[in-house]
Protein backbone atom coordinates (compact mmCIF):
# COMPACT_ATOMS: atom_id res chain seq x y z
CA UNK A 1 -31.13 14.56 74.46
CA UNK A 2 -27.54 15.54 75.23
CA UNK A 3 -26.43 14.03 72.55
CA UNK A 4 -28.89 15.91 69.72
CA UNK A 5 -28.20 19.19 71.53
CA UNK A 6 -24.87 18.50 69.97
CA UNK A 7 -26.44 17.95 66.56
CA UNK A 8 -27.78 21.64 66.43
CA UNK A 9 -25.18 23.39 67.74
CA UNK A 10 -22.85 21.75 65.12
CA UNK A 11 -24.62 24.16 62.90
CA UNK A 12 -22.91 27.14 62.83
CA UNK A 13 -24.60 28.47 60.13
CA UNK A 14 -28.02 27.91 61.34
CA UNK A 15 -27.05 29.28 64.93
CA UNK A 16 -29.88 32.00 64.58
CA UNK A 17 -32.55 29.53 63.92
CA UNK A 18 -31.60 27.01 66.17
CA UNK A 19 -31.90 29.58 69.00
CA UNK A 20 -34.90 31.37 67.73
CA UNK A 21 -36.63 28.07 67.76
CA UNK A 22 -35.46 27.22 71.73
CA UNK A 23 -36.89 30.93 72.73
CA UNK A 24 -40.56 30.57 71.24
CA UNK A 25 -40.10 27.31 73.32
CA UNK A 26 -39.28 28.39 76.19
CA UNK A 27 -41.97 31.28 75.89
CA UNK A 28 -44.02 28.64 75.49
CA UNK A 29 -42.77 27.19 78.92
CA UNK A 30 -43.39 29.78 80.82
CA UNK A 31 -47.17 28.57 81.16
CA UNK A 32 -46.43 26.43 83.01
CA UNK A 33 -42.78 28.23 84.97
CA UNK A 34 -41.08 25.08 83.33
CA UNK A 35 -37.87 27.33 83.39
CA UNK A 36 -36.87 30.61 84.97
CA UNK A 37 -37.13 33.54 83.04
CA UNK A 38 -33.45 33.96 83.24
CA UNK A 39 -32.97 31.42 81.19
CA UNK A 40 -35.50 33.12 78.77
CA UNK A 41 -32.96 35.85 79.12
CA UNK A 42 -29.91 34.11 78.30
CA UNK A 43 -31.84 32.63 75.10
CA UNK A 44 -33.01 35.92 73.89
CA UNK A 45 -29.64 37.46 73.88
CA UNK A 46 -28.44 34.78 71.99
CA UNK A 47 -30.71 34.58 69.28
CA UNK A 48 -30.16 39.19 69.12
CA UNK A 49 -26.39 38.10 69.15
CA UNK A 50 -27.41 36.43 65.60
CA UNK A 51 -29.46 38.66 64.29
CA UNK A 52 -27.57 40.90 62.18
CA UNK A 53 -25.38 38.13 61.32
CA UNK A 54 -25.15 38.11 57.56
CA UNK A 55 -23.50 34.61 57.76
CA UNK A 56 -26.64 32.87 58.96
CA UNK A 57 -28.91 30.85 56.79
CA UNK A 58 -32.63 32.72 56.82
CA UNK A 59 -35.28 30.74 55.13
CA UNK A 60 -37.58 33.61 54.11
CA UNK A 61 -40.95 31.67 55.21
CA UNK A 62 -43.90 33.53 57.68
CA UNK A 63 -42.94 31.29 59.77
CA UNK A 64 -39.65 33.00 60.60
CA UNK A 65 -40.46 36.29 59.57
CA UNK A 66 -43.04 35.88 62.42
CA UNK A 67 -40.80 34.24 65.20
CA UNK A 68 -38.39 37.44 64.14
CA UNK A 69 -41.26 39.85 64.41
CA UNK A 70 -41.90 38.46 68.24
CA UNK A 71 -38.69 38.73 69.51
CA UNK A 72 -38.21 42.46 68.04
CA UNK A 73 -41.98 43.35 69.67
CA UNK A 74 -39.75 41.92 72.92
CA UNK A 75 -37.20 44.28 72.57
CA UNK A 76 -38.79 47.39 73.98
CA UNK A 77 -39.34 45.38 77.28
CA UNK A 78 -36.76 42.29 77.34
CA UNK A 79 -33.73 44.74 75.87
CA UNK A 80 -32.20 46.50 78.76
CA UNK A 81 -32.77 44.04 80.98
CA UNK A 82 -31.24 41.20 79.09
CA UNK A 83 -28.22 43.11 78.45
CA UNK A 84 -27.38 42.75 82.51
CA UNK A 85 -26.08 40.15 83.70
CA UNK A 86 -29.35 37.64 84.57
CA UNK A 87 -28.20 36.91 88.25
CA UNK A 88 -28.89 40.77 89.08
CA UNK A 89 -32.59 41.01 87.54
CA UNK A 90 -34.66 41.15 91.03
CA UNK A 91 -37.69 38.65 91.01
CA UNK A 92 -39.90 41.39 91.02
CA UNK A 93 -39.04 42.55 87.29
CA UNK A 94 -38.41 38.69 86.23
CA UNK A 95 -42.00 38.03 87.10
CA UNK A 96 -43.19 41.05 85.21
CA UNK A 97 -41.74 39.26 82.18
CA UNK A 98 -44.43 36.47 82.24
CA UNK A 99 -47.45 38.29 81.02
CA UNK A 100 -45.62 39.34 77.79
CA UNK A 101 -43.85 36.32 77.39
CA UNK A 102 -46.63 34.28 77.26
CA UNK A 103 -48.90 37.52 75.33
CA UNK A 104 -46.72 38.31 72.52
CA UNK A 105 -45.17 35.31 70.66
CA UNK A 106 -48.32 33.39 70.26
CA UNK A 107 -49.67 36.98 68.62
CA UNK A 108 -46.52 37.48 66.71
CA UNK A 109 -46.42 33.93 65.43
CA UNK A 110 -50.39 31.65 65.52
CA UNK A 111 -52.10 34.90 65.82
CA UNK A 112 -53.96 34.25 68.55
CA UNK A 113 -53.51 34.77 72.62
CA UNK A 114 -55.92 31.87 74.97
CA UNK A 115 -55.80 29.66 77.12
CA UNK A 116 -54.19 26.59 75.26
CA UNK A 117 -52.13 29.10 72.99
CA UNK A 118 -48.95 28.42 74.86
CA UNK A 119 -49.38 24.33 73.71
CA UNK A 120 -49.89 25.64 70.51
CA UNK A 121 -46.99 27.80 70.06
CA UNK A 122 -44.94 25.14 71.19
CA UNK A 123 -46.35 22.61 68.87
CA UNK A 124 -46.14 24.89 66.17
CA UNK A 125 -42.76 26.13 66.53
CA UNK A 126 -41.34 22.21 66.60
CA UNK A 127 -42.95 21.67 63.55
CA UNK A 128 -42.16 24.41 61.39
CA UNK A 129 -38.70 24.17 62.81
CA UNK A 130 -38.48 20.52 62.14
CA UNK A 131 -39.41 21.52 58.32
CA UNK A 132 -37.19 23.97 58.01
CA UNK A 133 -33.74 21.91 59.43
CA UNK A 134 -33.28 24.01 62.32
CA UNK A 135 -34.22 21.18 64.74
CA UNK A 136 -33.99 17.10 64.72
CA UNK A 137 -37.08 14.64 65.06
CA UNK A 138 -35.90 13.41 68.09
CA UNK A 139 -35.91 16.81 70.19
CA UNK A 140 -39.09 18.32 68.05
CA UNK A 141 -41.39 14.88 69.15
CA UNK A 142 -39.51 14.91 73.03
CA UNK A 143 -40.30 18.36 73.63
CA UNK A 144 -44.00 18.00 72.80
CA UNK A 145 -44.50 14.76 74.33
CA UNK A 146 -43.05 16.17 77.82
CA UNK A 147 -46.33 18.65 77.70
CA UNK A 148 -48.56 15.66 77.89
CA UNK A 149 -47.40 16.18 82.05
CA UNK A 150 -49.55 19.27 82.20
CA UNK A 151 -52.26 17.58 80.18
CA UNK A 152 -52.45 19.90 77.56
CA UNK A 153 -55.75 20.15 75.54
CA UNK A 154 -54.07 18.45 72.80
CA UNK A 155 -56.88 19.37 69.65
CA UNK A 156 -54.59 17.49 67.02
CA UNK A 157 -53.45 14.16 68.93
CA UNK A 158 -49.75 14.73 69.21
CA UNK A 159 -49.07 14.07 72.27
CA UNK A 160 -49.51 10.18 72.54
CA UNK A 161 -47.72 9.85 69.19
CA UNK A 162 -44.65 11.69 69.86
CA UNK A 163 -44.73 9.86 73.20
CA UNK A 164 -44.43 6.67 71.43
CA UNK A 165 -42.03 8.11 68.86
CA UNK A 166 -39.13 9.80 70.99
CA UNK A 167 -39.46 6.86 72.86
CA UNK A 168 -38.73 4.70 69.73
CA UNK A 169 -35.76 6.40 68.74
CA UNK A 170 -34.42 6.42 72.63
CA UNK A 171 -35.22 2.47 72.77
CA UNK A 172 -33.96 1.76 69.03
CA UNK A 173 -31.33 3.78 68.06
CA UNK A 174 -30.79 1.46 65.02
CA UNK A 175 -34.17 2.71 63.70
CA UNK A 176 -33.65 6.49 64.50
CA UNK A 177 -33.48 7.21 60.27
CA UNK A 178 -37.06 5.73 59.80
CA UNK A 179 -38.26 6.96 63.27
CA UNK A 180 -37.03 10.51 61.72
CA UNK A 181 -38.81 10.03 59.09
CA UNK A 182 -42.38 8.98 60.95
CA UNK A 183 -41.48 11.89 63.14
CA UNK A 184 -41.21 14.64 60.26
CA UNK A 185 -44.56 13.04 58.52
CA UNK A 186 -46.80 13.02 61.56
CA UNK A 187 -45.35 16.80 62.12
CA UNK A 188 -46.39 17.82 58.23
CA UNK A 189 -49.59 16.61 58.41
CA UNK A 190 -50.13 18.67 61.90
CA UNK A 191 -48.96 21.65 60.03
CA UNK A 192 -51.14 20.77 56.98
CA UNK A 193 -53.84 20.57 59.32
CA UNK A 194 -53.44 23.24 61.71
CA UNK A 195 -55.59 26.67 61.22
CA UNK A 196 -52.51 29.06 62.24
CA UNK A 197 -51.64 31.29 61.67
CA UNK A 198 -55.09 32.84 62.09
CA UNK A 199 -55.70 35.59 59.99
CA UNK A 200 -55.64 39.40 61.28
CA UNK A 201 -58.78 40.54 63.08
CA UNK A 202 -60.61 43.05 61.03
CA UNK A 203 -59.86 46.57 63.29
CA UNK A 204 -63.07 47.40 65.55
């Protein structure tokens, strides 16, 4: 894992999109506290650092446009706060971060807010950021294989394969090209598959 955390920070070009894709997943996360919020923190003001960056490759798809539109509906409630430094944000206001953390990106970017939204957003964001070269096979199949801990209702099947893949690639790093490639298939026909985003909800 160390190791391909290298690979996508050797992008400086794709900075943006390589830390936009770590915030929806550690949104995501925050389900289940995997992390602290502070570290959601630290990964929001990273991927604002980026923003107006004219340097930094932008695909153009609804996939991004969506991920951007999340973190700027964040802004009104993660922006002051994330420009202190994280060690001085009492508990009290970091755990008023986890209702919209785990509300808004799954609106912004599926369309939907439930109970297994948080899997999905996860899922989701790994695969469209696999597709779009802003993350490798290895770290898109690890990170949703390590959700099969909190058994996640898993509607699609990944989690067993992507089990057995990232542990492929760890075990045979001689086959890690056509692991890639099994990787980045199985994740394209998810996303061929998959119903989000949902479309809006007519207005009541």
């Amino acid at each position: 894992m160390d190791s391909e955390w290298n690979v996508v920070h050797s992008w400086p070009d794709r900075a943006l999109r390589v830390q936009l894709t770590s915030f929806v997943n550690l949104c995501a996360r925050q389900r289940h506290h995997d992390y602290p919020v502070t570290t959601v923190l630290r990964r929001y003001r990273d991927v604002v650092s980026h923003l107006g960056d004219p340097t930094q490759v932008r695909t153009g798809t609804d996939f991004e446009t969506r991920c951007v539109s999340a973190v700027e509906q964040l802004h009104p409630i993660l922006g002051d706060i994330a420009e202190r430094p994280v060690d001085e944000v009492p508990f009290d206001e970091q755990e008023a971060l986890h209702e919209p953390l785990l509300r808004i990106p799954p609106m912004a970017i599926l369309g939907e807010v439930g109970d297994d939204c948080s899997f999905h957003l996860l899922c989701w964001n790994e695969a469209n950021s696999l597709a779009e070269g802003v993350q490798t096979p290895y770290r898109a199949a690890r990170h949703i294989a390590n959700e099969g801990f909190h058994e996640a209702a898993d509607a699609y099947g990944l989690i067993g394969p992507m089990s057995e893949f990232a542990e492929r690639d760890e075990d045979q790093p001689s086959d890690r090209a056509a692991t890639g490639a099994d990787i980045a298939g199985a994740l394209d026909a998810f996303r061929a598959q998959a119903a989000w985003p949902l479309p809006p909800q007519p207005s009541p």
